[in-house]
N, C-alpha and C. Protein backbone atom coordinates (compact mmCIF):
# COMPACT_ATOMS: atom_id res chain seq x y z
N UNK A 1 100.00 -33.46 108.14
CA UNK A 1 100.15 -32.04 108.04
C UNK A 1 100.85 -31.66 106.73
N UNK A 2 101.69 -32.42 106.45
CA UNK A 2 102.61 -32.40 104.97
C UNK A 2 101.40 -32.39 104.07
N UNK A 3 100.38 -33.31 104.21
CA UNK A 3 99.66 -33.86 102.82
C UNK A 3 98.20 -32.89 102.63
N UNK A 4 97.86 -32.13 103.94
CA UNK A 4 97.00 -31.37 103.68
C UNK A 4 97.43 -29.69 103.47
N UNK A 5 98.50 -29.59 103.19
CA UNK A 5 99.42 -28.58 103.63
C UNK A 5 99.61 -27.08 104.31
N UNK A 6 98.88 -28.11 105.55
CA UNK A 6 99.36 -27.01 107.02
C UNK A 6 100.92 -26.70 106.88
N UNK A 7 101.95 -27.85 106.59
CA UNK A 7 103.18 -26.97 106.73
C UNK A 7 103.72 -27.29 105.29
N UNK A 8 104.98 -26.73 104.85
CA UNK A 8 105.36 -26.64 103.97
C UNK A 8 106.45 -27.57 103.43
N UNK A 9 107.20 -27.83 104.61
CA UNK A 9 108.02 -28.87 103.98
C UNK A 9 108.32 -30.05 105.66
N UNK A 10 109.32 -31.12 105.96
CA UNK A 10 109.54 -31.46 106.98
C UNK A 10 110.44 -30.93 107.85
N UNK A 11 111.28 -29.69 107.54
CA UNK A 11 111.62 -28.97 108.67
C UNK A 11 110.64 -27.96 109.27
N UNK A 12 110.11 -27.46 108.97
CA UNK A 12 109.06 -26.98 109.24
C UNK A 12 107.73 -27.48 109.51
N UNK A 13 107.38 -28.69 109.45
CA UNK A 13 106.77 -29.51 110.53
C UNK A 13 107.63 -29.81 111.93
N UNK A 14 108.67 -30.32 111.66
CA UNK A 14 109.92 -30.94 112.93
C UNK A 14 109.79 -29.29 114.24
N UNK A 15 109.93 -28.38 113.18
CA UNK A 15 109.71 -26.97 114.14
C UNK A 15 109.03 -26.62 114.81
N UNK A 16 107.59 -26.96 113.74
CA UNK A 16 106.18 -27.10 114.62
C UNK A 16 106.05 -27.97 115.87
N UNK A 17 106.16 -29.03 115.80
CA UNK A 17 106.28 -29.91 116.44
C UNK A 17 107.17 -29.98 117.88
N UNK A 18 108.61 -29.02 117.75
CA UNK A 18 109.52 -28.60 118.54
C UNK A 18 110.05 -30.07 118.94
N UNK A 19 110.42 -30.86 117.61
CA UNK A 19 111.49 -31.58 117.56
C UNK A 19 112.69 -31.78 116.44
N UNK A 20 113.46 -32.31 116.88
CA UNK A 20 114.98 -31.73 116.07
C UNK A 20 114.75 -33.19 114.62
N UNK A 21 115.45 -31.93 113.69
CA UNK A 21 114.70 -32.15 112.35
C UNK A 21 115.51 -34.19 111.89
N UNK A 22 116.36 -34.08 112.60
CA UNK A 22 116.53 -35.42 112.59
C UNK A 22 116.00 -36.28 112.90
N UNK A 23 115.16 -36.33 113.86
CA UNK A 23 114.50 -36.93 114.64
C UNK A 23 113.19 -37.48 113.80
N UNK A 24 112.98 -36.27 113.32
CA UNK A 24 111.66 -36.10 112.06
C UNK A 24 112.06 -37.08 110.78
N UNK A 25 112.76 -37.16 110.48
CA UNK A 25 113.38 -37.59 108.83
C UNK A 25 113.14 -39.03 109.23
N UNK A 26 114.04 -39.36 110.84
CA UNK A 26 114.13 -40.55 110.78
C UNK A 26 112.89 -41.19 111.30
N UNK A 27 111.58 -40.77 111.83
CA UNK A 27 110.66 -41.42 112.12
C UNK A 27 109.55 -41.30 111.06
N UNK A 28 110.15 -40.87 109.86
CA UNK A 28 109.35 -40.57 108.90
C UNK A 28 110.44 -41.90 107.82
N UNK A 29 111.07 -42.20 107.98
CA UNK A 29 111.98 -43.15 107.56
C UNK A 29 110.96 -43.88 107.82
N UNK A 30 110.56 -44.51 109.09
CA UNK A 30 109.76 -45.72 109.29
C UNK A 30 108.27 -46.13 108.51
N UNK A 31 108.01 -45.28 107.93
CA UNK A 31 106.85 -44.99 106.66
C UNK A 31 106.44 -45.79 105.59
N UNK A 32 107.98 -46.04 105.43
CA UNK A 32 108.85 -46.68 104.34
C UNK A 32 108.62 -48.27 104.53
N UNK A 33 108.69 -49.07 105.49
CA UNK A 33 108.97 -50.01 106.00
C UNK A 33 107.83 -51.00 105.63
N UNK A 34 108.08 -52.47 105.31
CA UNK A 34 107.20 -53.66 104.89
C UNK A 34 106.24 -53.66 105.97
N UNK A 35 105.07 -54.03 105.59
CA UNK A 35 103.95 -54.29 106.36
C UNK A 35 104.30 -54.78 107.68
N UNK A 36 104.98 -56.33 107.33
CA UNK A 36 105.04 -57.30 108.62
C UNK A 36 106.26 -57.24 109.03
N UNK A 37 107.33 -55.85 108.80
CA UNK A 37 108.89 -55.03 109.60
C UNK A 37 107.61 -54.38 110.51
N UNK A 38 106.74 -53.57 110.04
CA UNK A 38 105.67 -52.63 111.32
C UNK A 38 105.10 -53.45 112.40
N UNK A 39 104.48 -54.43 111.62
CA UNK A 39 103.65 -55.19 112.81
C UNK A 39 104.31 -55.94 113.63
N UNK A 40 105.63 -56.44 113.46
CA UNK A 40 106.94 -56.99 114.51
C UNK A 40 107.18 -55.87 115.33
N UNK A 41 107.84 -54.33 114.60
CA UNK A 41 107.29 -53.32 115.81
C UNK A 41 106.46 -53.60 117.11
N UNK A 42 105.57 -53.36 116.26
CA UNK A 42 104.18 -53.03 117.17
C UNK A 42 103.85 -54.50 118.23
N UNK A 43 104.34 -55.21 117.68
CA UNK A 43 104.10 -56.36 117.97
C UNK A 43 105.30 -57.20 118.99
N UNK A 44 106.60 -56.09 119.20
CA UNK A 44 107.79 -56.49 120.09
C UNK A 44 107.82 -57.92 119.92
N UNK A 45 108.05 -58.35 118.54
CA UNK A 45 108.66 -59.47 117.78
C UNK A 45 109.82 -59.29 116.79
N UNK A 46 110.27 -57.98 116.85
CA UNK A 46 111.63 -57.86 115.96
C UNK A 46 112.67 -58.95 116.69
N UNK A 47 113.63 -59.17 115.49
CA UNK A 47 114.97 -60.52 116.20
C UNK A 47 115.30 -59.23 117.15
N UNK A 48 115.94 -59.99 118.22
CA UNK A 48 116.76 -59.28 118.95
C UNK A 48 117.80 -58.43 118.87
N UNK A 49 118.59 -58.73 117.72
CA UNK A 49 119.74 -57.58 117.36
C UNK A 49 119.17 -56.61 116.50
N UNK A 50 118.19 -56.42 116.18
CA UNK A 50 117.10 -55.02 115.73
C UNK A 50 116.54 -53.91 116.69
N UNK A 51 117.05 -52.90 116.53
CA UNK A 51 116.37 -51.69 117.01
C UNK A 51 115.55 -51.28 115.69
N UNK A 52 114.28 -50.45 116.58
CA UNK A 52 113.47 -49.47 115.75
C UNK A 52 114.40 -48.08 115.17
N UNK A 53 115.47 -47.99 116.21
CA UNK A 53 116.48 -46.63 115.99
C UNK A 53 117.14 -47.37 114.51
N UNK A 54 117.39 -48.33 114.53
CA UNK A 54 118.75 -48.92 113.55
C UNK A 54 117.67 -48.98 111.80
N UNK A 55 116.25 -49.46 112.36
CA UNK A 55 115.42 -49.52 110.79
C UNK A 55 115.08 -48.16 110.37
N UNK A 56 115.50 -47.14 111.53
CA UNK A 56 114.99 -45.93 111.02
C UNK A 56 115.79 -44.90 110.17
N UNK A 57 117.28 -45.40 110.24
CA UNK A 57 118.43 -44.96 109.57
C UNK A 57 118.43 -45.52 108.12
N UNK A 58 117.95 -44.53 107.05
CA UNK A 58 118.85 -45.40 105.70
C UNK A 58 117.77 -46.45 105.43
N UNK A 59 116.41 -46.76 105.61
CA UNK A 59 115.99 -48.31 105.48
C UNK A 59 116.23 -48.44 103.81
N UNK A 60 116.37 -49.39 103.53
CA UNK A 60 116.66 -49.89 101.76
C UNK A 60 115.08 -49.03 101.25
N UNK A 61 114.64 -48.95 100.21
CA UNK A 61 112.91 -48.69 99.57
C UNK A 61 112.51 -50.21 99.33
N UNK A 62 113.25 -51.28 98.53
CA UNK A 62 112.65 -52.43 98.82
C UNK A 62 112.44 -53.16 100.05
N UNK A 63 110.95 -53.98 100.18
CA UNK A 63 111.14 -54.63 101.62
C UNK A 63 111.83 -55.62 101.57
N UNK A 64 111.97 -56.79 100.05
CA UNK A 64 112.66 -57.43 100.17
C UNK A 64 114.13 -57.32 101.04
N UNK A 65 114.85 -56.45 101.11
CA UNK A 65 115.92 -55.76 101.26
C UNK A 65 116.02 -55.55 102.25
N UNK A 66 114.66 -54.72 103.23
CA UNK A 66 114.50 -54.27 104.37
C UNK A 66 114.74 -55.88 104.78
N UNK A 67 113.80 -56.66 104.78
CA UNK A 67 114.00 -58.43 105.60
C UNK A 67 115.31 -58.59 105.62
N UNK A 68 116.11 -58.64 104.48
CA UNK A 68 117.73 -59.13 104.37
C UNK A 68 118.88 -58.39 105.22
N UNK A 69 118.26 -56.81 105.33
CA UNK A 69 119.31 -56.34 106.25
C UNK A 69 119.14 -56.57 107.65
N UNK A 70 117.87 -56.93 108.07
CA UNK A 70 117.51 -57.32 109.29
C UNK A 70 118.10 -58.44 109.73
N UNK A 71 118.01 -59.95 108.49
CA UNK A 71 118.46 -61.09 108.46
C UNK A 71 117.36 -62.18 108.72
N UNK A 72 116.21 -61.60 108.05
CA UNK A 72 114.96 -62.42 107.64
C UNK A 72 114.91 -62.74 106.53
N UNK A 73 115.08 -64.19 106.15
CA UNK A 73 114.97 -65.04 104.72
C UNK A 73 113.33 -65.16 104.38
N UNK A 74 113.04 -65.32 103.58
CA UNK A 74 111.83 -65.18 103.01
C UNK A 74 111.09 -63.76 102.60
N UNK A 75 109.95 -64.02 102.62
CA UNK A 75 108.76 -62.99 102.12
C UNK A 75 108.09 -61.83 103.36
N UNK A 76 107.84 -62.91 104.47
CA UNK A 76 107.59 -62.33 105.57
C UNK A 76 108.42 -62.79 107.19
N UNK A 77 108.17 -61.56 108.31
CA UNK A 77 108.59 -62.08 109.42
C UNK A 77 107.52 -63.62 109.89
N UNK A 78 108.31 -64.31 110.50
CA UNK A 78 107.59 -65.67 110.73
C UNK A 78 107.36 -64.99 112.64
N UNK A 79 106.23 -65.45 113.06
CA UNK A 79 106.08 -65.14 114.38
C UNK A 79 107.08 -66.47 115.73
């Protein structure tokens, strides 16, 4: 809706939507996130001391970074 621009900015989507604009930022945070941080999502293979709430706060822009704050060494999540 942002990119075809039905609304104008993300509070005013979050409005549309009739959810609280935090809520919006931070699941729009998740956007951001390395390929194989999503597919552990989706995939209910994140480590255990990971919430989806906790990657959605603040994630780094590098994924390298994103892995390290999680406490994944390497390139990708290993299954």
């Amino acid at each position: 809706m942002l990119e075809s621009g039905e609304t104008k900015s993300i509070t005013e989507l979050a409005a549309r939507e009739e959810i609280d604009n935090s809520y919006m930022f931070r699941m729009l945070n998740l956007t951001t996130l390395a390929p194989d941080i999503v597919a552990a999502i989706l995939d209910e293979t994140l480590p255990q001391h990971v919430t989806v709430h906790e990657l959605a706060i603040s994630p780094p822009l590098l994924w390298k970074e994103q892995r390290a704050r999680i406490g994944v060494v390497g390139e990708e999540l290993q299954d």
